[in-house]
N, C-alpha and C. Protein backbone atom coordinates (compact mmCIF):
# COMPACT_ATOMS: atom_id res chain seq x y z
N UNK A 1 -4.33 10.02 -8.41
CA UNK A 1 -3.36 9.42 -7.55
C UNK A 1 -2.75 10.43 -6.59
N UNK A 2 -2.17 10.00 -5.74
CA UNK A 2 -0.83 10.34 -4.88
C UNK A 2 -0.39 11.47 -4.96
N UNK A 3 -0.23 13.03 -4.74
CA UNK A 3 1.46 13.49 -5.29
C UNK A 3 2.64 13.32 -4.17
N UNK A 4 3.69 13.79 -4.46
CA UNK A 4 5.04 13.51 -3.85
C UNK A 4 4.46 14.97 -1.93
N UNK A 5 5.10 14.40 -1.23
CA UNK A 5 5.12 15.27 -0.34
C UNK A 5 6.59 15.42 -0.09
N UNK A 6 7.42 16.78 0.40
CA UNK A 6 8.61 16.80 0.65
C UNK A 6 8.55 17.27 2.23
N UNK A 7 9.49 17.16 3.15
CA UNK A 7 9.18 17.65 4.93
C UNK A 7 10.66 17.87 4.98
N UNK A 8 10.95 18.71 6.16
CA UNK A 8 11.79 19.31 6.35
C UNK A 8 11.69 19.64 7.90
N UNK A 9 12.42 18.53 8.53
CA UNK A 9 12.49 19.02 10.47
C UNK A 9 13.38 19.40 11.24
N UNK A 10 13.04 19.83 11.94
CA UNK A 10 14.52 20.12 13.02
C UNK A 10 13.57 20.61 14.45
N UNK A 11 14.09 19.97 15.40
CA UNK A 11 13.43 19.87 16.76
C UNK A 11 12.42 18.91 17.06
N UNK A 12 12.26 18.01 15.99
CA UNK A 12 10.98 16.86 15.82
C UNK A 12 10.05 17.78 15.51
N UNK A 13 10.19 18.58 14.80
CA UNK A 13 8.43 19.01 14.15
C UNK A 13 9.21 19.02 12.54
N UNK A 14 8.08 18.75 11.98
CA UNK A 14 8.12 18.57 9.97
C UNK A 14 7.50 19.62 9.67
N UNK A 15 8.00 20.19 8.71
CA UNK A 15 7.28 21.25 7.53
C UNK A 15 7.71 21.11 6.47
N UNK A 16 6.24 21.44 5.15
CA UNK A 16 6.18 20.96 3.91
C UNK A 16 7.07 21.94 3.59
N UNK A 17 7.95 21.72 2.56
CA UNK A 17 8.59 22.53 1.53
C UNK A 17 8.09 22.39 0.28
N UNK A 18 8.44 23.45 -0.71
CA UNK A 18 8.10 23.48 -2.40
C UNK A 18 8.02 22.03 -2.98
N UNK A 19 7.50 21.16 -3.95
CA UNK A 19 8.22 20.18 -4.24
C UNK A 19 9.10 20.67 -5.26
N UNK A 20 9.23 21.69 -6.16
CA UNK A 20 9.94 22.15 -7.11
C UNK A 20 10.42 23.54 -6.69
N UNK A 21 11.70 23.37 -6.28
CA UNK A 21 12.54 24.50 -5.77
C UNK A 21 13.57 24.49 -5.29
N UNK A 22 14.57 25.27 -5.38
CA UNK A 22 16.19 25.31 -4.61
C UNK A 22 16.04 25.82 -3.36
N UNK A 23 16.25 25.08 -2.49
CA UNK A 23 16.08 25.55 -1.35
C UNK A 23 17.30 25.16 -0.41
N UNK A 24 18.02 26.20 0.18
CA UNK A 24 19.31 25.54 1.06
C UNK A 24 18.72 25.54 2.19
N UNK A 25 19.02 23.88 2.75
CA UNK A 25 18.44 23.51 4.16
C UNK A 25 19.58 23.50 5.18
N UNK A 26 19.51 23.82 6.33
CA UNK A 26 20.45 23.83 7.73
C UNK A 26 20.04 21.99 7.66
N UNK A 27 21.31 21.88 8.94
CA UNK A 27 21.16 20.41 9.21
C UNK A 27 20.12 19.77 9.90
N UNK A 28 19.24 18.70 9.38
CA UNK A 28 17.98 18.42 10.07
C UNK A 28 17.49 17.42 9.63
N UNK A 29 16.21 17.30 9.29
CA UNK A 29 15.87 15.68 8.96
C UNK A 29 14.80 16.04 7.22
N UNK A 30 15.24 15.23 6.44
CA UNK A 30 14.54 15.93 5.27
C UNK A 30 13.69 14.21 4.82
N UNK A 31 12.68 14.79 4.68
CA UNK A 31 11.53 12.95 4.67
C UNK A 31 10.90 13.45 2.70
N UNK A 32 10.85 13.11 2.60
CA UNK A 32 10.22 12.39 0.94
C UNK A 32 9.52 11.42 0.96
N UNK A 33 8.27 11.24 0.78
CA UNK A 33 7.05 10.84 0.50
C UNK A 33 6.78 10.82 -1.01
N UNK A 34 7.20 9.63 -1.96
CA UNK A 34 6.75 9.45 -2.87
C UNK A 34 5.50 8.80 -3.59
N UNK A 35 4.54 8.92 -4.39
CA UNK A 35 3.55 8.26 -4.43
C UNK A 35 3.76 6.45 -4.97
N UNK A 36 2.92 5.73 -4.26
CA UNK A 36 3.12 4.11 -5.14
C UNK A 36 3.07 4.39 -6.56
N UNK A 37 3.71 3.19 -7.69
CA UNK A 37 4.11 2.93 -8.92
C UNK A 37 2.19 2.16 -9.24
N UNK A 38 2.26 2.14 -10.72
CA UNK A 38 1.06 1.96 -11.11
C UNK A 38 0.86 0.32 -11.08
N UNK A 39 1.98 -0.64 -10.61
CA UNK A 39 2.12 -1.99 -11.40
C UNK A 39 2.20 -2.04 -12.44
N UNK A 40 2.07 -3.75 -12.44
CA UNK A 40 2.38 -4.11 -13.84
C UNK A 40 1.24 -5.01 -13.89
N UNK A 41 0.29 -5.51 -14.99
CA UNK A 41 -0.22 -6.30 -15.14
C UNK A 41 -1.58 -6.26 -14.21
N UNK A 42 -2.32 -7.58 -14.48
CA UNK A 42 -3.78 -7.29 -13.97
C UNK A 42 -3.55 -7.88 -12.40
N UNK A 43 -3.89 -7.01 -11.23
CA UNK A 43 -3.79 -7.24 -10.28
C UNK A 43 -4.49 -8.63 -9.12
N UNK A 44 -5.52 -8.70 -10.33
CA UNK A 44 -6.42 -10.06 -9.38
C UNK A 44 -5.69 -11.26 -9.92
N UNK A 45 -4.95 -11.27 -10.87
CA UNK A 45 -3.76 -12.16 -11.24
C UNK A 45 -2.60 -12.77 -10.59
N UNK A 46 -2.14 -11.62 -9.75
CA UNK A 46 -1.09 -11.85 -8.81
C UNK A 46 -1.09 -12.72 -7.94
N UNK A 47 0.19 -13.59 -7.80
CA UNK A 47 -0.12 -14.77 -6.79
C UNK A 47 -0.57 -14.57 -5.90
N UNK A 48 -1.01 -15.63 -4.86
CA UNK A 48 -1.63 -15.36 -3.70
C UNK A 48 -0.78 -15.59 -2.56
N UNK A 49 0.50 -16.20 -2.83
CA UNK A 49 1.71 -16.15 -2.04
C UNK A 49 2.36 -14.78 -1.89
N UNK A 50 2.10 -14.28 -3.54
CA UNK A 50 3.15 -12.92 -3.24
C UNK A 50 2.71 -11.67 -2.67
N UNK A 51 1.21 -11.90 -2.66
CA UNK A 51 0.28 -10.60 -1.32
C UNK A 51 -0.08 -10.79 -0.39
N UNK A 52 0.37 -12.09 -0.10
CA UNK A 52 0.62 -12.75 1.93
C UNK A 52 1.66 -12.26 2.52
N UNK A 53 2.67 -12.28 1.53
CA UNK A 53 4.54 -11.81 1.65
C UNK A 53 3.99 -10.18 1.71
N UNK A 54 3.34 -9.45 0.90
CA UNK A 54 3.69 -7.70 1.05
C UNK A 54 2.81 -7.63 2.34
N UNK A 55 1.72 -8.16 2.46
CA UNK A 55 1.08 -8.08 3.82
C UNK A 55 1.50 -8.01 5.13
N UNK A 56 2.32 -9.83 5.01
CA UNK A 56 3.47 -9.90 6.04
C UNK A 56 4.56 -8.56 6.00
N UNK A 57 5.30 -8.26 5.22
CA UNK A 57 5.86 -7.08 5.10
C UNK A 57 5.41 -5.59 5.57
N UNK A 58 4.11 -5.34 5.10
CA UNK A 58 3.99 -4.14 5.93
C UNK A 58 3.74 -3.33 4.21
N UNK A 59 4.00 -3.68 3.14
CA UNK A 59 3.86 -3.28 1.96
C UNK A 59 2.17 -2.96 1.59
N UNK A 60 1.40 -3.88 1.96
CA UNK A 60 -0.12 -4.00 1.77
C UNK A 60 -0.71 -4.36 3.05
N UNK A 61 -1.72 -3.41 2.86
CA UNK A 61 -2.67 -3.88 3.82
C UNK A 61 -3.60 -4.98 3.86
N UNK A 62 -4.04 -5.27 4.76
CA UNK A 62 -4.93 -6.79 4.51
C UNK A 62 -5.82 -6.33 4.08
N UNK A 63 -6.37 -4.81 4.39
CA UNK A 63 -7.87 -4.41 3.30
C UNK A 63 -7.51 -4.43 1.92
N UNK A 64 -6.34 -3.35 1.66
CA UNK A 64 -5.60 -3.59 0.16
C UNK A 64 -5.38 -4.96 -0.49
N UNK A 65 -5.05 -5.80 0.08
CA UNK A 65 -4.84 -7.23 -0.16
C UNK A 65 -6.22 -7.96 -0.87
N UNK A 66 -7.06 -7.42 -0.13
CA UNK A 66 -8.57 -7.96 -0.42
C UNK A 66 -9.19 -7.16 -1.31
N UNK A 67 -9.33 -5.89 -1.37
CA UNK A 67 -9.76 -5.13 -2.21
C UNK A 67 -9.36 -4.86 -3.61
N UNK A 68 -7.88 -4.58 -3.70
CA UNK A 68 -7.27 -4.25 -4.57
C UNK A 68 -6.66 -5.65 -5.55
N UNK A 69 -6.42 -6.82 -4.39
CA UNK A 69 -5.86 -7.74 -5.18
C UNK A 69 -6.27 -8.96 -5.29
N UNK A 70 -7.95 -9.22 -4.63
CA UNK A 70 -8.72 -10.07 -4.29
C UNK A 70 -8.48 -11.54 -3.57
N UNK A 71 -7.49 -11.01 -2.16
CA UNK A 71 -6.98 -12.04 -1.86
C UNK A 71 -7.14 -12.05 -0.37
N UNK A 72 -7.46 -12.81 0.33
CA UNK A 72 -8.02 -12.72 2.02
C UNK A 72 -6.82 -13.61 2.63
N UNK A 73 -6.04 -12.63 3.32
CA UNK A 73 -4.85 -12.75 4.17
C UNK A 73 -5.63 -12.71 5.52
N UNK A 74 -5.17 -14.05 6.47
CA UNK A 74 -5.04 -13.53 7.96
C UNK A 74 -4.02 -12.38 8.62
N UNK A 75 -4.99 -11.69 9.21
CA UNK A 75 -3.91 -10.38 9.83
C UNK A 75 -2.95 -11.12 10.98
N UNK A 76 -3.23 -12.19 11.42
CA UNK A 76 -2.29 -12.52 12.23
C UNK A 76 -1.54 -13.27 12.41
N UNK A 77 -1.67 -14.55 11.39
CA UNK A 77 -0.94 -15.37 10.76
C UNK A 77 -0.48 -15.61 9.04
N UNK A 78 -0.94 -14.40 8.41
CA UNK A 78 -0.38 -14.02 7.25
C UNK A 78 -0.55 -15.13 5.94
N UNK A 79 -1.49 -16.07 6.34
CA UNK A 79 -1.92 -17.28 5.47
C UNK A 79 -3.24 -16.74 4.84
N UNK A 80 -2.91 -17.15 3.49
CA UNK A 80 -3.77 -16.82 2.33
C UNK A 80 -5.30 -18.13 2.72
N UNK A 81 -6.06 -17.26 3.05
CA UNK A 81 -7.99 -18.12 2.92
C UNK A 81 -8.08 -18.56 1.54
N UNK A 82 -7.50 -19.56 1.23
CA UNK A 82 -8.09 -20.00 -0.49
C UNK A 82 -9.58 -19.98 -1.01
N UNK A 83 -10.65 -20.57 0.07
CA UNK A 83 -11.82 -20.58 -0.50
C UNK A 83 -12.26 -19.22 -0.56
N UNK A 84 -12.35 -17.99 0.84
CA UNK A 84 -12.92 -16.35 0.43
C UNK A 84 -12.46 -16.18 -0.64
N UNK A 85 -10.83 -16.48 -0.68
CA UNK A 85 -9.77 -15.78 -1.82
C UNK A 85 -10.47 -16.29 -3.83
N UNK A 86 -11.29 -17.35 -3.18
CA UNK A 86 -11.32 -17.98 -4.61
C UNK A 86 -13.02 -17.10 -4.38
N UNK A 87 -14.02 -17.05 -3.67
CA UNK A 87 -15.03 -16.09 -3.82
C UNK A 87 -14.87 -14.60 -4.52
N UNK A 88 -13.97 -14.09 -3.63
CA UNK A 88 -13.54 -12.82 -4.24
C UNK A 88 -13.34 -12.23 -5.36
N UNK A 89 -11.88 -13.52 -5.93
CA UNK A 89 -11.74 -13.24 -7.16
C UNK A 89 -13.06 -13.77 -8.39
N UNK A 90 -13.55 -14.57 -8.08
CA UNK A 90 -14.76 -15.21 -8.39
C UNK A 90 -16.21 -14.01 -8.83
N UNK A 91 -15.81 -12.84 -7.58
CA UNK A 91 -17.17 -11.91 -7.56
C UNK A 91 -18.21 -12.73 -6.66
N UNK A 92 -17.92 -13.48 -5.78
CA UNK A 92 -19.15 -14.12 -5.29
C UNK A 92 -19.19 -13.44 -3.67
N UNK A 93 -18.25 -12.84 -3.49
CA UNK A 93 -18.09 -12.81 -1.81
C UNK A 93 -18.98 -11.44 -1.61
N UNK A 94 -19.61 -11.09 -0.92
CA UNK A 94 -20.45 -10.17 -0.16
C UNK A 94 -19.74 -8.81 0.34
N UNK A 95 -18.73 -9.12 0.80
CA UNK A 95 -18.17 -7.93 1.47
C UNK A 95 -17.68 -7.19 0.10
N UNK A 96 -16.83 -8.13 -0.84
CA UNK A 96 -16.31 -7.10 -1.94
C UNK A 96 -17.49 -6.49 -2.87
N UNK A 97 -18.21 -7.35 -3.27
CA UNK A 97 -19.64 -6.95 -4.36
C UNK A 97 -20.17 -5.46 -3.30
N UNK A 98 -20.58 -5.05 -2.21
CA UNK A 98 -21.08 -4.16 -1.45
C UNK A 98 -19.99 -2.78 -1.39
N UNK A 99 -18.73 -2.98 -2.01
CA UNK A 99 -17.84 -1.99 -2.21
C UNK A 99 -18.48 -0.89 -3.38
């Protein structure tokens, strides 16, 4: 997985700092980049309302959406494809089996 990134700017440019260390910073912009949580539970399970909503949100991507949670979101109207969505999770759809 992931690890944590820590940044540290001033003038609009970022630089990494330690992630484990005391460090006294001047006034500036300090960004934290934490890695995603593991979930809970089996992911092709998850409604198909509630990974239209993280999609719409900006939380998941529509590839993530499909890949990770076997669910085919329009990118531009944010409505769940029931029949791909039911291929997918199914194992029948082409694009995911070729992953």
């Amino acid at each position: 997985g992931a690890i944590a990134r820590v940044m540290f700017g001033e003038n609009g440019k970022l630089s990494d700092l330690p992630q484990y260390a005391n460090v006294d910073l001047p006034p500036g912009r300090l960004l934290i980049e934490g890695p995603g949580g593991g979930g809970f539970g089996e992911p092709f399970d998850r409604p198909f309302e509630t990974v239209a909503a993280d999609v719409k949100d900006g939380v998941v991507s529509v590839k993530s959406a499909r890949e990770d949670y076997g669910v085919v979101v329009d990118p531009e109207t944010f409505e769940v494809d029931e029949k791909a969505t039911g291929k997918v999770r199914g194992g029948q759809d082409e694009y995911f089996n070729s992953l």
